[in-house]
Protein backbone atom coordinates (compact mmCIF):
# COMPACT_ATOMS: atom_id res chain seq x y z
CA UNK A 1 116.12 68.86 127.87
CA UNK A 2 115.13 66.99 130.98
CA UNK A 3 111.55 65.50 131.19
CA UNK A 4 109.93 62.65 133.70
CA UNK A 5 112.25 59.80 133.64
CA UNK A 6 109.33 56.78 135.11
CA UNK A 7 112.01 53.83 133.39
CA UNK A 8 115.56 54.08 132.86
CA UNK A 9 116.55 52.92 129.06
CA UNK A 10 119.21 50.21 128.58
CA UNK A 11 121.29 50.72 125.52
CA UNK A 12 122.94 47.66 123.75
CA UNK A 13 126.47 49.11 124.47
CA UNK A 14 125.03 49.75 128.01
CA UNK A 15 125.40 45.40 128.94
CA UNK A 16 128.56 44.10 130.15
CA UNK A 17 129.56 40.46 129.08
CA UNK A 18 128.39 39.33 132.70
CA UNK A 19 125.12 40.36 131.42
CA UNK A 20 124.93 43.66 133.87
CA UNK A 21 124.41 46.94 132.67
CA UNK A 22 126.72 50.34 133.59
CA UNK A 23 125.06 53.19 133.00
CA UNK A 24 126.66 56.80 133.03
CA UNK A 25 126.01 60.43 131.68
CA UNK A 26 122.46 61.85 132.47
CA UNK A 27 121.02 58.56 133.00
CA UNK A 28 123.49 57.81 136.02
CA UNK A 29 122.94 61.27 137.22
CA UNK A 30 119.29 61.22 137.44
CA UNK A 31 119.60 58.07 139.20
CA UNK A 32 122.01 59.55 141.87
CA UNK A 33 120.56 62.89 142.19
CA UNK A 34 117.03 62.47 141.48
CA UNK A 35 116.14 58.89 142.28
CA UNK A 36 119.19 58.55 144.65
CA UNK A 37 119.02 55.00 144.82
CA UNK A 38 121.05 52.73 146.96
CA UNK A 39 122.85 49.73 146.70
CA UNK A 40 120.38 46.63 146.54
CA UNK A 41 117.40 49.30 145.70
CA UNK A 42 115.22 48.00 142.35
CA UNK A 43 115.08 50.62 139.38
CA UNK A 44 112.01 50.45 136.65
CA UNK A 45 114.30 49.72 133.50
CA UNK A 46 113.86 48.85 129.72
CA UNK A 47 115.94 48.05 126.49
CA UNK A 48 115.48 49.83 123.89
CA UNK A 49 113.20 48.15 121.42
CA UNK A 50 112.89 45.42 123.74
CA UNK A 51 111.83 43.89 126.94
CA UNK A 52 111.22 46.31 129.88
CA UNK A 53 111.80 44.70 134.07
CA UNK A 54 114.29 45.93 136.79
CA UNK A 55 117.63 46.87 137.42
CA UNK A 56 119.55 46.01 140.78
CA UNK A 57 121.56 48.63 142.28
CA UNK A 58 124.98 47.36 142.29
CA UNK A 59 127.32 50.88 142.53
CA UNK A 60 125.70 54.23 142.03
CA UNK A 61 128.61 56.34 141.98
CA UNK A 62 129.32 59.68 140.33
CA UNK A 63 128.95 59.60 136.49
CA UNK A 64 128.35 55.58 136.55
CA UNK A 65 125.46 53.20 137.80
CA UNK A 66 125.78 49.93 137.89
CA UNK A 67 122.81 47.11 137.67
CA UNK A 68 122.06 43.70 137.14
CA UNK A 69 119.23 43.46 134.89
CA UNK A 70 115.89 41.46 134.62
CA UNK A 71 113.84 42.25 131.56
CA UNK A 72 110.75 39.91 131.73
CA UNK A 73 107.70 42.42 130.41
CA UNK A 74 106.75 43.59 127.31
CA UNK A 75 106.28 46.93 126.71
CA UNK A 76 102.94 49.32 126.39
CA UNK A 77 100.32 48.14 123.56
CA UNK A 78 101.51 50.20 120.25
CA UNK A 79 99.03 52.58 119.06
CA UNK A 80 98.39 51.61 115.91
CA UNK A 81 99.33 55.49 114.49
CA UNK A 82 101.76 57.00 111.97
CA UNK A 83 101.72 60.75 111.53
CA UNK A 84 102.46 62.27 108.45
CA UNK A 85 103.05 66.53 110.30
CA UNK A 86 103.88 69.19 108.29
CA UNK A 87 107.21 70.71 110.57
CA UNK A 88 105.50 72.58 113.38
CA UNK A 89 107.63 75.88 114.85
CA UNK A 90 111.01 74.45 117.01
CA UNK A 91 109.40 75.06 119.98
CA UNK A 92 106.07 73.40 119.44
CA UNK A 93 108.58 70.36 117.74
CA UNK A 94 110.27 70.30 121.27
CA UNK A 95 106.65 69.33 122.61
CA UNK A 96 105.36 66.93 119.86
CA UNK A 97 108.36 64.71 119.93
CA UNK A 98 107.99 63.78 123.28
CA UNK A 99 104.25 63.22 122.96
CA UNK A 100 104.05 61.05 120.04
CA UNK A 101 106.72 58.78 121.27
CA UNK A 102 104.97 58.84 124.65
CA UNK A 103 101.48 57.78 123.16
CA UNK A 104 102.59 55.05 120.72
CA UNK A 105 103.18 55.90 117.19
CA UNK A 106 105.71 54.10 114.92
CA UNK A 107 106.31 56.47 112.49
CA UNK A 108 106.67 60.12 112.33
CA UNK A 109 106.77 61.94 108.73
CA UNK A 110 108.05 65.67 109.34
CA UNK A 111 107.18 67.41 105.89
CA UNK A 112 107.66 70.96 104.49
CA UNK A 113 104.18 72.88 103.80
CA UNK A 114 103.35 75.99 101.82
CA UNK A 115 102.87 77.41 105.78
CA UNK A 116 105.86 76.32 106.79
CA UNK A 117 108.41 78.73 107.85
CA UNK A 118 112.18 77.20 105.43
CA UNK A 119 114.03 78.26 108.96
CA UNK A 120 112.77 75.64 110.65
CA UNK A 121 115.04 73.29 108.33
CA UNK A 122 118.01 74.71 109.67
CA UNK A 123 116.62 74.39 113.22
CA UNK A 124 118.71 72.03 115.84
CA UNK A 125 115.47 70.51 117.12
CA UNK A 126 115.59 68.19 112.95
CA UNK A 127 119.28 67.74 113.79
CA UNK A 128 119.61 63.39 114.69
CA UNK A 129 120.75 63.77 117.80
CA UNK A 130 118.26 66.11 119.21
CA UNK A 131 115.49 64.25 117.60
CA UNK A 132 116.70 61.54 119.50
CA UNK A 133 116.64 62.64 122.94
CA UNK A 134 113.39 64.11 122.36
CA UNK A 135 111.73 60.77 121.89
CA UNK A 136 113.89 59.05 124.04
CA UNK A 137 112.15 61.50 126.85
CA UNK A 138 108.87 60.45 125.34
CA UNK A 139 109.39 57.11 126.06
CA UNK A 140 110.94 57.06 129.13
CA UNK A 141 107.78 59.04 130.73
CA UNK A 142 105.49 55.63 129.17
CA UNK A 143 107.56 53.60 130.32
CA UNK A 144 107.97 52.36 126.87
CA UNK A 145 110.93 51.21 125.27
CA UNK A 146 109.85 51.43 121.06
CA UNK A 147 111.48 54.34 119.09
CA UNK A 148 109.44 55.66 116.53
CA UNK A 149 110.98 56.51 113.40
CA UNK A 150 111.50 59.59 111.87
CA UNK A 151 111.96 60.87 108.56
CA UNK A 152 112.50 64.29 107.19
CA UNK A 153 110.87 65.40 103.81
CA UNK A 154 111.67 68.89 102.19
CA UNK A 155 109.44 68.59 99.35
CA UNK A 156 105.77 68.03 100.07
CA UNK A 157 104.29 66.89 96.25
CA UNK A 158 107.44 64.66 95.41
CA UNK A 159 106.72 62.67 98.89
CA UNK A 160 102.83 62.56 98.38
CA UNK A 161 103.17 61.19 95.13
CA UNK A 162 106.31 59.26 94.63
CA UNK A 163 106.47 58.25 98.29
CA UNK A 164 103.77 58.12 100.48
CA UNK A 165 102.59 54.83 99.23
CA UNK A 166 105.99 52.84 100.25
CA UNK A 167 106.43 54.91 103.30
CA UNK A 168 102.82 54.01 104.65
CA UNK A 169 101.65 51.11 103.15
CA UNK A 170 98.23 50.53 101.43
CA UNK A 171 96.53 49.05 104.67
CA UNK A 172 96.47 51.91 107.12
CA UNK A 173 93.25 54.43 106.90
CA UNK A 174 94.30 57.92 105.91
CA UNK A 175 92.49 60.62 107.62
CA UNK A 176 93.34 64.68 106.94
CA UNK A 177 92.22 66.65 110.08
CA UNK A 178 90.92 69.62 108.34
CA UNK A 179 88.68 72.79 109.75
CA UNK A 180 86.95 73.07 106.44
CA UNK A 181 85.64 69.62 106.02
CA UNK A 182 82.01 68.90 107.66
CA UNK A 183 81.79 65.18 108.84
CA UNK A 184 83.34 64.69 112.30
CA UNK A 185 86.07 61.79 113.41
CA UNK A 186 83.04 59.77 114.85
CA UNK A 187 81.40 59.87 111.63
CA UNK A 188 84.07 58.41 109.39
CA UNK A 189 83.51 55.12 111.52
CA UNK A 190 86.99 54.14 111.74
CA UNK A 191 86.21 50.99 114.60
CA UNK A 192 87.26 48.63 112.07
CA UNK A 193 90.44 50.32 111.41
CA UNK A 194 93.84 48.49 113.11
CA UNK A 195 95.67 51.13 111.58
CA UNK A 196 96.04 54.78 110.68
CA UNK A 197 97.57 58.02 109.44
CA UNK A 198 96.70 61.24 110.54
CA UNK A 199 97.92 63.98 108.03
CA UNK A 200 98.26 66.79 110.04
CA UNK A 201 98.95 70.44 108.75
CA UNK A 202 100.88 73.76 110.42
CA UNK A 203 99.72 76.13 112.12
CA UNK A 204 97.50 78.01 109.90
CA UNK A 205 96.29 74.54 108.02
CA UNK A 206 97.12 72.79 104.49
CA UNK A 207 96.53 75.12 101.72
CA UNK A 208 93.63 73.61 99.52
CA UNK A 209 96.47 72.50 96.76
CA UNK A 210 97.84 70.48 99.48
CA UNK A 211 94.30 69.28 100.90
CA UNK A 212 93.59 68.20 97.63
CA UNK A 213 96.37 65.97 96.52
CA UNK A 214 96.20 64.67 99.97
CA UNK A 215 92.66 63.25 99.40
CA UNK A 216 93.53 62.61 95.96
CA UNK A 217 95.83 59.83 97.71
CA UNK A 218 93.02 58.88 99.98
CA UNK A 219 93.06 60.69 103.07
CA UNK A 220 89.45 61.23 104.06
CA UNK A 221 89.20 64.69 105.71
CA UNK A 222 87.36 65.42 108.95
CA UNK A 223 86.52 68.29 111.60
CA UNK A 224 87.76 68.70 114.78
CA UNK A 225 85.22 70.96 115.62
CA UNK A 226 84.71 74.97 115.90
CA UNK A 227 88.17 75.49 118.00
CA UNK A 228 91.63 76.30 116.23
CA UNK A 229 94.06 74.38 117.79
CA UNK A 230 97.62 74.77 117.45
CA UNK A 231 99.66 72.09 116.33
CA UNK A 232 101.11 71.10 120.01
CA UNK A 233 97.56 70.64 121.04
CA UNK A 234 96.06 69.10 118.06
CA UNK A 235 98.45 65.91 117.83
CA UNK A 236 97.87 64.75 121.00
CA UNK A 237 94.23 65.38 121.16
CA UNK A 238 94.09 63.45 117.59
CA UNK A 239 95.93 60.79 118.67
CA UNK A 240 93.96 60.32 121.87
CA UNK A 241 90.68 60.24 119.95
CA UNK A 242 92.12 58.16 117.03
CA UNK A 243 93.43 55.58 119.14
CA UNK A 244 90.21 55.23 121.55
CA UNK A 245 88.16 55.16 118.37
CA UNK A 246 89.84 52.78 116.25
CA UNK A 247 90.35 48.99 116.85
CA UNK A 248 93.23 47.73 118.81
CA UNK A 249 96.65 47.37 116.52
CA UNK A 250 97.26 43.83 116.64
């Protein structure tokens, strides 16, 4: 799984008590193979969950790179977004990850659907790990340094109902993309809205059972319009629109 790496991540067990960073595994081999930077040379780094700046080339040997870190920026704006996605095929998963943590959202809610295939539970792309990585590509192409977070729900109605609530919050708006509904994105005038959560269905869409409940718990259903997009398309074109549309998160 190798995707643009525009900042190098800094793990906590990454800094040395002198307060420089050794790096090693793929990170150190991008930097020697890909980047080959030199000694003295300035790398575009970040902590995770913190502070982004640059790294210092101090030894870029085989399987270790070694930097003396400045971390003086914050990172990219937040997007104000959660997504609550019914589990999309592996392969489209492989793509979303990345995206989402790339454009900004906090929280990612991977629920089963009537249209959901049960493989894709025993799938490596949900295993921790790989989820990991995934997003950790995602945010290394931003040049962001937040990881979402990620939760795994098997059973759609028990979340909705018993869930959803604590998971979300009462504040955020709740809008359910949804090709039957008839009032576009523009014309739920979310401006005023710092945050939101997009429900967004499988391939195929929510049944109307799920639809329902959904709006029964207040998501307010909208159109994307006459195309039939697949789910790797739809999330980031929804979260693009969304997050030009919206207010800023504060």
């Amino acid at each position: 799984m190798e995707g643009t790496v525009n900042l190098l991540l800094l793990f906590d067990e990454d800094f040395q008590p002198d307060g420089t960073a050794r790096l090693t595994g793929r990170r150190a081999q991008h930097a020697r193979e890909v980047l080959k930077a030199e000694p003295g040379e300035s790398l575009r780094v970040g902590r995770l969950n913190g502070l982004t700046g640059t790294g210092e080339v101090l030894e870029n040997a085989p399987g270790l790179l070694h930097l003396r870190v400045e971390l003086t920026d914050p990172p990219p704006p937040r997007a104000g977004v959660d997504l609550l996605l019914a589990i999309p095929r592996p392969k489209a998963l492989k793509k979303v990850l990345p995206a989402v943590a790339s454009l900004g959202v906090d929280r990612i809610v991977l629920v089963n659907a009537a249209r959901v295939e049960k493989s894709y539970f025993d799938s490596k792309v949900l295993n921790e790990a790989f989820v990991r990585e995934l997003l950790l590509q995602g945010l290394e192409q931003a040049r962001d340094t937040r990881m979402p977070e990620v939760l795994i729900r098997e059973r759609f109605r028990p979340f909705v109902e018993d869930e959803l609530d604590a998971v979300f919050g009462p504040e955020p708006l709740r809008l359910l993309p949804h090709p039957p509904a008839s009032l576009s994105l523009q014309a739920r005038d979310i401006t005023r809205a710092t945050r939101v959560v997009l429900a967004i269905g499988p391939d195929g869409g929510w049944v109307p059972f799920e639809a329902q409940l959904l709006e029964a718990h207040g998501f307010l259903p909208f159109s994307l319009g006459p195309r039939i997009l697949r789910v790797e398309t739809a999330v980031p074109v929804l979260l693009g629109q969304v997050t030009l549309l919206k207010a800023p998160a504060p």
